[in-house]
N, C-alpha and C. Protein backbone atom coordinates (compact mmCIF):
# COMPACT_ATOMS: atom_id res chain seq x y z
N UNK A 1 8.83 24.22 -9.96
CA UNK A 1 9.61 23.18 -9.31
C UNK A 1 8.65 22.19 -8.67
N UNK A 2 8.76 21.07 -8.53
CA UNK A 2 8.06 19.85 -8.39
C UNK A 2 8.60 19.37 -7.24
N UNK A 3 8.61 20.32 -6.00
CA UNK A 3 9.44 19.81 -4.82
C UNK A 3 8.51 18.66 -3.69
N UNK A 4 9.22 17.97 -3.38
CA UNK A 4 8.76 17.22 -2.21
C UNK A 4 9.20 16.84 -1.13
N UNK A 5 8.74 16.93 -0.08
CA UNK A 5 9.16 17.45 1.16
C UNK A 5 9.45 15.05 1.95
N UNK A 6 10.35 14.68 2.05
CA UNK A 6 10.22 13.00 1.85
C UNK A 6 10.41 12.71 3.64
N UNK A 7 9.86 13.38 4.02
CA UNK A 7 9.55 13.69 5.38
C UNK A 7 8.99 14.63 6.35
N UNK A 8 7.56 14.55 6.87
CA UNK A 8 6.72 15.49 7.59
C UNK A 8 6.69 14.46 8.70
N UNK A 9 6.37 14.91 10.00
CA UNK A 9 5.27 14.57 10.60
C UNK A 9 4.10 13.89 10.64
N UNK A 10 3.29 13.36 11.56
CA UNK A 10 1.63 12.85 10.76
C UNK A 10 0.68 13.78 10.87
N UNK A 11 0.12 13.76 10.14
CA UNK A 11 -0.86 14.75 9.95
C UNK A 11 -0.18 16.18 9.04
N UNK A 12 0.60 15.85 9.04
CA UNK A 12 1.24 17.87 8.33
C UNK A 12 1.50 17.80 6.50
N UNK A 13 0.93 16.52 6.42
CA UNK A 13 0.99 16.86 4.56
C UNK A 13 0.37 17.65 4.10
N UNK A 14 -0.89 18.23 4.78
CA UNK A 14 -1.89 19.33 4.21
C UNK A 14 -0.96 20.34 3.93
N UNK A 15 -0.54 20.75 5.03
CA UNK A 15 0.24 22.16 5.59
C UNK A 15 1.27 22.30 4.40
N UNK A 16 2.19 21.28 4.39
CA UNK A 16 3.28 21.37 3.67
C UNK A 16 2.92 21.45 1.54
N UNK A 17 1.99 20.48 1.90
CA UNK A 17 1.57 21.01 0.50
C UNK A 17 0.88 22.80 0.16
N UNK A 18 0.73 23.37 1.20
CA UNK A 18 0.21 24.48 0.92
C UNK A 18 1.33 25.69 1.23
N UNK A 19 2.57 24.95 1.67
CA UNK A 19 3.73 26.16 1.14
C UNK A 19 4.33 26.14 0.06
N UNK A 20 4.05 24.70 -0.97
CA UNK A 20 4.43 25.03 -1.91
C UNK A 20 5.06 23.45 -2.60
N UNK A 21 4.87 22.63 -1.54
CA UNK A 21 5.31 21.22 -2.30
C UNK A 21 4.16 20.17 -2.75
N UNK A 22 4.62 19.59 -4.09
CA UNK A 22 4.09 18.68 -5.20
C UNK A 22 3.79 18.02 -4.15
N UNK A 23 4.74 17.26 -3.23
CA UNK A 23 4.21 15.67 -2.55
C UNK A 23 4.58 15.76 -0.61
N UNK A 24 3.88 15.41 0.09
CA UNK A 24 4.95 15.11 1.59
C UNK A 24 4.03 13.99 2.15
N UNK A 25 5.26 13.33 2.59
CA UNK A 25 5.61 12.31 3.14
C UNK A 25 5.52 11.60 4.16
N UNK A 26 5.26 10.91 5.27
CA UNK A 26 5.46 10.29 6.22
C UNK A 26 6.22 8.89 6.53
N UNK A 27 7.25 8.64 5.92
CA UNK A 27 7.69 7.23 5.91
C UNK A 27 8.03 6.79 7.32
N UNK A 28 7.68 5.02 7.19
CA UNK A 28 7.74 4.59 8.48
C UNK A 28 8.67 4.69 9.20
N UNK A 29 9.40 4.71 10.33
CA UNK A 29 10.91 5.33 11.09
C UNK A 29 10.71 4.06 11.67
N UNK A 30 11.96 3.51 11.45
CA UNK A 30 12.44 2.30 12.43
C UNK A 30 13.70 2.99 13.06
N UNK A 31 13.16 3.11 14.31
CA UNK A 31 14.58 3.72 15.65
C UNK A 31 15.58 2.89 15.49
N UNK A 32 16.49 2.52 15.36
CA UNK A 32 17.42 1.43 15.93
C UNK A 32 17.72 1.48 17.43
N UNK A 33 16.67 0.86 18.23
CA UNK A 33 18.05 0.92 19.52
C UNK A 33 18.81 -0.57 20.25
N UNK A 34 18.21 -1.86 19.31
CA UNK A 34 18.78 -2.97 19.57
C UNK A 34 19.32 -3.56 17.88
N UNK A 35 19.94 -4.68 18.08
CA UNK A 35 20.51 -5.58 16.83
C UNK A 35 19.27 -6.07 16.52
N UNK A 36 18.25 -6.20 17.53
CA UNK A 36 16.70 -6.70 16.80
C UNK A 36 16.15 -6.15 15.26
N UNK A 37 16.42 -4.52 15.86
CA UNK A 37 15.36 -3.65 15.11
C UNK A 37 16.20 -3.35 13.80
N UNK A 38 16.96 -3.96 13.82
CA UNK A 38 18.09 -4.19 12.46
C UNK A 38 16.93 -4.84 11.50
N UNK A 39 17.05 -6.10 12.03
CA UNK A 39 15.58 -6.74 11.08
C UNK A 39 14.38 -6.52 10.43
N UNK A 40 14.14 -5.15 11.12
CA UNK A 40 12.82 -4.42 11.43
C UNK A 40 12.82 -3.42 10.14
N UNK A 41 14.38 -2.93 10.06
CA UNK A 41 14.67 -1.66 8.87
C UNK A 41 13.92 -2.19 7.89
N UNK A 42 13.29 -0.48 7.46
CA UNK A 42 12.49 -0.80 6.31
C UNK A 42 12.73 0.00 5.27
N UNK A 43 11.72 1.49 5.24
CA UNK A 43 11.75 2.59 4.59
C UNK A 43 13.26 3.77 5.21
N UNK A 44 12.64 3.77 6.10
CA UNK A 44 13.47 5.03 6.85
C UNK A 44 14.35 4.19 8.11
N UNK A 45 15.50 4.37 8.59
CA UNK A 45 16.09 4.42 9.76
C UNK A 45 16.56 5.40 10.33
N UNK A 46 17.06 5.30 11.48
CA UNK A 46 17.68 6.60 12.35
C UNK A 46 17.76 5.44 13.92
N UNK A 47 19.02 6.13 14.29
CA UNK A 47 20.10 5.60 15.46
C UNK A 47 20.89 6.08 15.92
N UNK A 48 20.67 6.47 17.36
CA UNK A 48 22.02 7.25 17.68
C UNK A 48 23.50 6.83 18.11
N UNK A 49 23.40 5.05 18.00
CA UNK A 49 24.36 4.07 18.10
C UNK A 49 24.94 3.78 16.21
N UNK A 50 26.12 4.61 15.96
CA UNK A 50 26.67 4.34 14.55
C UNK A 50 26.67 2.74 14.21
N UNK A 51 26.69 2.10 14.95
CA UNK A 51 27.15 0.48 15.06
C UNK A 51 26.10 0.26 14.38
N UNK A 52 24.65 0.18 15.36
CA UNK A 52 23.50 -0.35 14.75
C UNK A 52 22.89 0.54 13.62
N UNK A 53 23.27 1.71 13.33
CA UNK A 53 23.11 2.55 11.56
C UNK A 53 24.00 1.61 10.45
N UNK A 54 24.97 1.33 10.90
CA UNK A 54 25.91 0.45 10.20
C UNK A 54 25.28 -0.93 9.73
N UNK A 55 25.05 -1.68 10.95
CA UNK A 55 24.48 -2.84 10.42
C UNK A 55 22.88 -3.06 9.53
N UNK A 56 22.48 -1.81 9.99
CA UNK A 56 20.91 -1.92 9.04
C UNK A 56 21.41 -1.10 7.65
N UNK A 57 22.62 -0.42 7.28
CA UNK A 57 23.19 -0.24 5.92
C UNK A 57 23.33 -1.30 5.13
N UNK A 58 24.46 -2.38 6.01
CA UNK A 58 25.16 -3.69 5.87
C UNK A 58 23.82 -4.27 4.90
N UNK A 59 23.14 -4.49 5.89
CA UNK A 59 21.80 -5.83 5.52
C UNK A 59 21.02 -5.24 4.58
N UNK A 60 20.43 -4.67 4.73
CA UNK A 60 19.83 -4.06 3.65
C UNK A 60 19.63 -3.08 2.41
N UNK A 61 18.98 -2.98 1.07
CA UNK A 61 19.09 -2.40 0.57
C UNK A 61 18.05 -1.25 0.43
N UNK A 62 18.43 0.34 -0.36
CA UNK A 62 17.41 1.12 -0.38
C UNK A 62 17.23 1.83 0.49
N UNK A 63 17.91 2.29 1.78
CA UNK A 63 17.09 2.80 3.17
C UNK A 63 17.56 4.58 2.52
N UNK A 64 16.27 4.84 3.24
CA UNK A 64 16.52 6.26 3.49
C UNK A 64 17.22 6.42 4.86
N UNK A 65 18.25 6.84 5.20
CA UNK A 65 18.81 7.02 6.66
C UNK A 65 18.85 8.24 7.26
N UNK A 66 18.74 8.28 8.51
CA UNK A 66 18.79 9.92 9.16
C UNK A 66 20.08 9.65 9.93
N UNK A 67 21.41 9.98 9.96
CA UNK A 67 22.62 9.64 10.14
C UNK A 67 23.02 11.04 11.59
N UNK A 68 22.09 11.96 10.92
CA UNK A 68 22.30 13.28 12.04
C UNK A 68 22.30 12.80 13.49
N UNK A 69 21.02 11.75 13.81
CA UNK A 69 21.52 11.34 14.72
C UNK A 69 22.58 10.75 15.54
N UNK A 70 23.55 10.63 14.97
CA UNK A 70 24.86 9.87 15.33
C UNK A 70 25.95 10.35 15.86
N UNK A 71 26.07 10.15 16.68
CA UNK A 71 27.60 11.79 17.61
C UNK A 71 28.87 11.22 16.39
N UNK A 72 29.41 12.28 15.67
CA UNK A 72 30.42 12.26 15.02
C UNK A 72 30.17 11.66 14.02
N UNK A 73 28.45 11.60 13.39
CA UNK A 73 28.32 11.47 11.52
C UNK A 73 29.20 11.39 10.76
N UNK A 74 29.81 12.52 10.61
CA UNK A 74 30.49 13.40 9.68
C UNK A 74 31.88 12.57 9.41
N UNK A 75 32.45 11.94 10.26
CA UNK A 75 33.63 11.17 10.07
C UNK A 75 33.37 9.65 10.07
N UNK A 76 32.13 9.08 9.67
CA UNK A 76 32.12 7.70 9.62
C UNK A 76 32.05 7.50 8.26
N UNK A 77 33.01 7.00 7.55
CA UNK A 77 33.27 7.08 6.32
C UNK A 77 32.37 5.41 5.63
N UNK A 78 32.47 4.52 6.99
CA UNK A 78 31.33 3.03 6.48
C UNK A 78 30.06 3.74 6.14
N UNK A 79 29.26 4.78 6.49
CA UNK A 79 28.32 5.29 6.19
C UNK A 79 28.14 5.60 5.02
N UNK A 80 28.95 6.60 4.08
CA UNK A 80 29.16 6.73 2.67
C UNK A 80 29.64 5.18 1.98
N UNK A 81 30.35 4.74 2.33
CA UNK A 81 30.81 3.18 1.68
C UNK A 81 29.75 2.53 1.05
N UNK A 82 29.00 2.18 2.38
CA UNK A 82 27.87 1.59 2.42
C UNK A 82 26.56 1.81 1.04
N UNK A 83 26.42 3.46 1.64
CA UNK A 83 25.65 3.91 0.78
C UNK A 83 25.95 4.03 -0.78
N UNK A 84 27.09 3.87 -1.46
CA UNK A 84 27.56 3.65 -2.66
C UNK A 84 27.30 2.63 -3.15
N UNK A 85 27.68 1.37 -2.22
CA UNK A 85 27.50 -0.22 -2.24
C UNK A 85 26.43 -0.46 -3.03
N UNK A 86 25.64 0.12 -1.73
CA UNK A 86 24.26 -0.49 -1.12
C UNK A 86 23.05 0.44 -1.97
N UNK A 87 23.40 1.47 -2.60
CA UNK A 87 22.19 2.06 -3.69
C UNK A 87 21.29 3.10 -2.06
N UNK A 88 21.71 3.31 -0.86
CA UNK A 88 20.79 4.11 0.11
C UNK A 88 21.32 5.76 0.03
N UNK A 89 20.07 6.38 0.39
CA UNK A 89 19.94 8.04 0.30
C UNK A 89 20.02 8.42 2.19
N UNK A 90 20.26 9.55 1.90
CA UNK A 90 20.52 10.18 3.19
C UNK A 90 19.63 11.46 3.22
N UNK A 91 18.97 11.36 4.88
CA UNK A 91 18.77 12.74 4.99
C UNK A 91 19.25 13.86 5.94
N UNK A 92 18.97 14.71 5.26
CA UNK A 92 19.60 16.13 5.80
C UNK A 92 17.96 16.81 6.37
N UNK A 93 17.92 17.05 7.92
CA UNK A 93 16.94 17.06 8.34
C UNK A 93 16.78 18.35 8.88
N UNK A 94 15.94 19.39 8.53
CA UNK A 94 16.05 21.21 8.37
C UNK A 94 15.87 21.43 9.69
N UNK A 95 14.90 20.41 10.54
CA UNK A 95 14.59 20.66 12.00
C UNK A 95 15.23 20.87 12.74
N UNK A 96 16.77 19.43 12.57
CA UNK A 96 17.13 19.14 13.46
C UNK A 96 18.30 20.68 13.75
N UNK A 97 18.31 21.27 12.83
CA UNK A 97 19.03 22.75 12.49
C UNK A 97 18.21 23.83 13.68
N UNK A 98 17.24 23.71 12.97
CA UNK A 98 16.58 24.55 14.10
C UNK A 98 16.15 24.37 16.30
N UNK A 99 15.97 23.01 16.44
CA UNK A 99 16.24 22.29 17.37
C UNK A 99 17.34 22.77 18.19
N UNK A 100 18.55 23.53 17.39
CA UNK A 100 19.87 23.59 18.11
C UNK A 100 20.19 25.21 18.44
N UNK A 101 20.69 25.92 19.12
CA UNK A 101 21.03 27.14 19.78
C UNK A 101 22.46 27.52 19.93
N UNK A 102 22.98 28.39 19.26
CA UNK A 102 23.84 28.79 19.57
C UNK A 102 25.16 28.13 19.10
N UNK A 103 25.78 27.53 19.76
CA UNK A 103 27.53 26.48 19.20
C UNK A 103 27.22 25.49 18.85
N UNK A 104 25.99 24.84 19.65
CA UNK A 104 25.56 23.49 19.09
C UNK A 104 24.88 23.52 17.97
N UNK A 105 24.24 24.86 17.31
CA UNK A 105 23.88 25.10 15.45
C UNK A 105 25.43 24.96 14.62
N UNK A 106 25.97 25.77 15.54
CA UNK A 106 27.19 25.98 14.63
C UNK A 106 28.15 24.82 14.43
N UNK A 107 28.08 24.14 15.26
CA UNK A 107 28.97 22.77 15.39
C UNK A 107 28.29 21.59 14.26
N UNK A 108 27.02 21.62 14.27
CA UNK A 108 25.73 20.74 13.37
C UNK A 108 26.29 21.14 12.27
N UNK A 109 25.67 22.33 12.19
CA UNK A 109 26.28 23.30 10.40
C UNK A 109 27.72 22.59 9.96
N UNK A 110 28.77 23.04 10.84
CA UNK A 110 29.95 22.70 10.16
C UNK A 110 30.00 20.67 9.84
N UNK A 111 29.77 20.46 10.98
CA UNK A 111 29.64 18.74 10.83
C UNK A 111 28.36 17.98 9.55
N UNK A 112 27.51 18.91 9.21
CA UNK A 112 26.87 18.74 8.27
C UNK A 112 27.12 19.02 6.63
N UNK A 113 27.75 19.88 6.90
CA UNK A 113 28.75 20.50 5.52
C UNK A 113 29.89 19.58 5.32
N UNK A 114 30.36 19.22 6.04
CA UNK A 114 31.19 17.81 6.18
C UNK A 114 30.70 16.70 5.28
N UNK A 115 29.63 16.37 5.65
CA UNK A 115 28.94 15.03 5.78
C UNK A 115 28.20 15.02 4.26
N UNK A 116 27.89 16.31 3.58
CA UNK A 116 27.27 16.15 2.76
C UNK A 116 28.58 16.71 1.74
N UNK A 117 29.36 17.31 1.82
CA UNK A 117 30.64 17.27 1.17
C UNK A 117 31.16 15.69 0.55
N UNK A 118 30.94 15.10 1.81
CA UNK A 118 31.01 13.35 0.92
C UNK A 118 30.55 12.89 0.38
N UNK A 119 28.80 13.01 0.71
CA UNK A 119 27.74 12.84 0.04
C UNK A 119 27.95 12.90 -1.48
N UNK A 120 28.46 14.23 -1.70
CA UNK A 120 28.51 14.93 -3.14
C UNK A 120 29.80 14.55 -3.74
N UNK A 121 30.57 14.34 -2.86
CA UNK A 121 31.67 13.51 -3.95
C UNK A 121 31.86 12.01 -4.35
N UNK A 122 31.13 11.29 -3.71
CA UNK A 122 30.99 10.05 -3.86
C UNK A 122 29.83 9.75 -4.60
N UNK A 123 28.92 10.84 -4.82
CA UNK A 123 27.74 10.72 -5.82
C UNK A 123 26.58 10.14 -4.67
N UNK A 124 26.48 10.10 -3.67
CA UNK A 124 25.30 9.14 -2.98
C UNK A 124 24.52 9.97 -3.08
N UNK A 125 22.85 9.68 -2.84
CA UNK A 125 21.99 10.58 -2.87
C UNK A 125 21.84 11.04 -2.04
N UNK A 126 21.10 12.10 -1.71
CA UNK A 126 20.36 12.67 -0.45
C UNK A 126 19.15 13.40 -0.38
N UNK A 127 18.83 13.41 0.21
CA UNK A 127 17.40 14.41 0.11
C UNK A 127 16.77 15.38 1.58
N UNK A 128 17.11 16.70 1.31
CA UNK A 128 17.10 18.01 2.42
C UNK A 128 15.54 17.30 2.63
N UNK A 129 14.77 17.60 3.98
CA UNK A 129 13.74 17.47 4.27
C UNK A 129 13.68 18.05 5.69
N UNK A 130 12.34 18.63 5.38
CA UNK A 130 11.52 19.55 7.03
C UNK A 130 12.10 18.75 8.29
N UNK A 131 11.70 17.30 8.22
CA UNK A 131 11.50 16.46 9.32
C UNK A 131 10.44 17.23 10.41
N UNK A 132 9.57 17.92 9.94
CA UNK A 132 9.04 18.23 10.85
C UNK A 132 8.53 17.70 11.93
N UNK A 133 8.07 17.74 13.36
CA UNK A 133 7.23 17.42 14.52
C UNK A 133 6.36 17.80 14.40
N UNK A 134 5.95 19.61 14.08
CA UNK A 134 4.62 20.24 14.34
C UNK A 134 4.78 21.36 12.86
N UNK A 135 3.44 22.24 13.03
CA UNK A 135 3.64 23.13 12.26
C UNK A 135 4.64 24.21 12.18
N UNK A 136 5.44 24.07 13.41
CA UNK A 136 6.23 25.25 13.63
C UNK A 136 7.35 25.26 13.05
N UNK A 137 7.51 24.03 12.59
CA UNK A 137 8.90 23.34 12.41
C UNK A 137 9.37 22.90 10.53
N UNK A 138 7.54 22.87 10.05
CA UNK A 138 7.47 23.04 8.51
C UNK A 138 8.44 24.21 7.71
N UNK A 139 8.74 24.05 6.39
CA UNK A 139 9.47 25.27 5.79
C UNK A 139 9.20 24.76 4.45
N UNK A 140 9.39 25.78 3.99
CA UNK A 140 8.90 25.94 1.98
C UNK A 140 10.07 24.99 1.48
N UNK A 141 9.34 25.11 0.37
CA UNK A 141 11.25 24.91 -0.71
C UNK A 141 12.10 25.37 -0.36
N UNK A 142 11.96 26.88 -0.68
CA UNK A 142 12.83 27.79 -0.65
C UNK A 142 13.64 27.46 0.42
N UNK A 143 13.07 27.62 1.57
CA UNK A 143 13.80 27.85 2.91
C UNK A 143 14.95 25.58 2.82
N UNK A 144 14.80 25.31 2.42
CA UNK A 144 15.15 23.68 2.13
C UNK A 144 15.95 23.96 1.43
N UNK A 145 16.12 24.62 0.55
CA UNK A 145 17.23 24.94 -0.98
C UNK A 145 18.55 26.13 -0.10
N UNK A 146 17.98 27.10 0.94
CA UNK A 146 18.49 28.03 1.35
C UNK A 146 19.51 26.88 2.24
N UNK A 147 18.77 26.22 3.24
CA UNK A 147 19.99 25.58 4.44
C UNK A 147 20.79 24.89 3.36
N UNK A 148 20.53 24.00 1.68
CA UNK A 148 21.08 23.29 1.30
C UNK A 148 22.38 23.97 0.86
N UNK A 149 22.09 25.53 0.71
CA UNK A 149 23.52 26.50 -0.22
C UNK A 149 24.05 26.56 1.19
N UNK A 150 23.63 26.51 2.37
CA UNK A 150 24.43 26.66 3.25
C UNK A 150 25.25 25.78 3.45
N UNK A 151 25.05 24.63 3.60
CA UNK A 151 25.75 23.73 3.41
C UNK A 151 26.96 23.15 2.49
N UNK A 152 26.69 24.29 1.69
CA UNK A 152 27.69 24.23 0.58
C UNK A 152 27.39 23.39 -0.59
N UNK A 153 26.21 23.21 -0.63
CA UNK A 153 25.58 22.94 -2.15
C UNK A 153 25.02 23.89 -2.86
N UNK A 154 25.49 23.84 -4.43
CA UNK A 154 24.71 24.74 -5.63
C UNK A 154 23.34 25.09 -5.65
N UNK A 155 22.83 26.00 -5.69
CA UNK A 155 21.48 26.29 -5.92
C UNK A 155 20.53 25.10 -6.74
N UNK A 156 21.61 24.69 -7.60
CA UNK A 156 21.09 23.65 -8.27
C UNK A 156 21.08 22.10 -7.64
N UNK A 157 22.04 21.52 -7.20
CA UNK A 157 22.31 20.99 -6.15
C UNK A 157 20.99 20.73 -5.26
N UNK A 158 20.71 21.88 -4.63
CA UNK A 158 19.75 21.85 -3.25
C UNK A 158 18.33 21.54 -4.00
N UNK A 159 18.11 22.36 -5.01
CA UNK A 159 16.60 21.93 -6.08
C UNK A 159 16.98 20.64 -6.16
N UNK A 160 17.75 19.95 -6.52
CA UNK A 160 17.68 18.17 -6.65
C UNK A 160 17.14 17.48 -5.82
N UNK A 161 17.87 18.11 -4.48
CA UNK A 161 17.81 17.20 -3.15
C UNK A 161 16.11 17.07 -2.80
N UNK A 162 15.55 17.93 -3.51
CA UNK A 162 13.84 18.39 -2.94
C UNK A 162 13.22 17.42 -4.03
N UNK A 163 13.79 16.67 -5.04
CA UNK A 163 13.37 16.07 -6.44
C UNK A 163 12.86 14.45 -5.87
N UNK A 164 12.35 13.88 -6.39
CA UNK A 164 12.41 12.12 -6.18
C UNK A 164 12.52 11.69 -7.15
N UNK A 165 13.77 10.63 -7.20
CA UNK A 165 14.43 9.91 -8.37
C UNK A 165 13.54 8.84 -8.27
């Protein structure tokens, strides 16, 4: 398998290539936290204001988005719209899984199974990734393909999400 991890940390491509992935990543992160940094979207976004995730969908084409950040993802249906429109991939971020304890995993999990339930019926892309911070936070394929069946994607399915189209 020819997996690639389309988000590490800086510095952690060594690491990640030595559990087992072809390629990893660092793409640039534009935060959204004003209508400025709308302008700014490039490679990657992430916002915990849906409004301003929305408008850097709107304007531009291609983004990789991190949507997890957003209280109530899972039911913003302009998000999938968009991304059909607009040709953008989504990520599903393994960290932000681990990050969480207890109801607030379980609440993520279910709201994530949600979110990528649309994903998969509307055909948009996505791509599972570490998002790691540190080494602690890295994980193989395997363990990337494992949260993806959790989520309620096919074994086959979750090997895609690790692929670059």
């Amino acid at each position: 398998m020819k997996a690639i991890d389309c988000f590490v940390g800086e510095g952690l491509k060594p690491k990640a290539m030595s559990l087992g992935f072809a390629d990893a990543r660092t793409p640039q992160t534009i935060q959204l936290e004003s209508q400025g940094d709308v302008n700014k979207a490039t490679e990657h976004v992430s916002s915990s204001d849906p409004k301003l995730l929305e408008a850097a969908l709107k304007k531009k084409r291609s983004l990789f988005a991190n949507a997890f950040t957003c209280r109530d993802f899972n039911k913003n249906d302009a998000f999938v719209a968009l991304a059909v429109e607009r040709g953008h991939a989504f990520e599903i971020p393994f960290s932000y899984f681990l990050r969480r304890e207890g109801f607030k995993r379980s609440v993520l999990m279910h709201r994530g199974r949600a979110f990528l339930k649309k994903l998969v019926k509307k055909r948009v892309q996505y791509r599972i990734t570490s998002h790691a911070r540190n080494e602690s936070e890295l994980r193989s394929p395997r363990d990337l393909v494992a949260l993806g069946v959790c989520l309620g994607l096919t074994e086959e399915q979750a090997f895609h999400a690790l692929r670059e189209e």
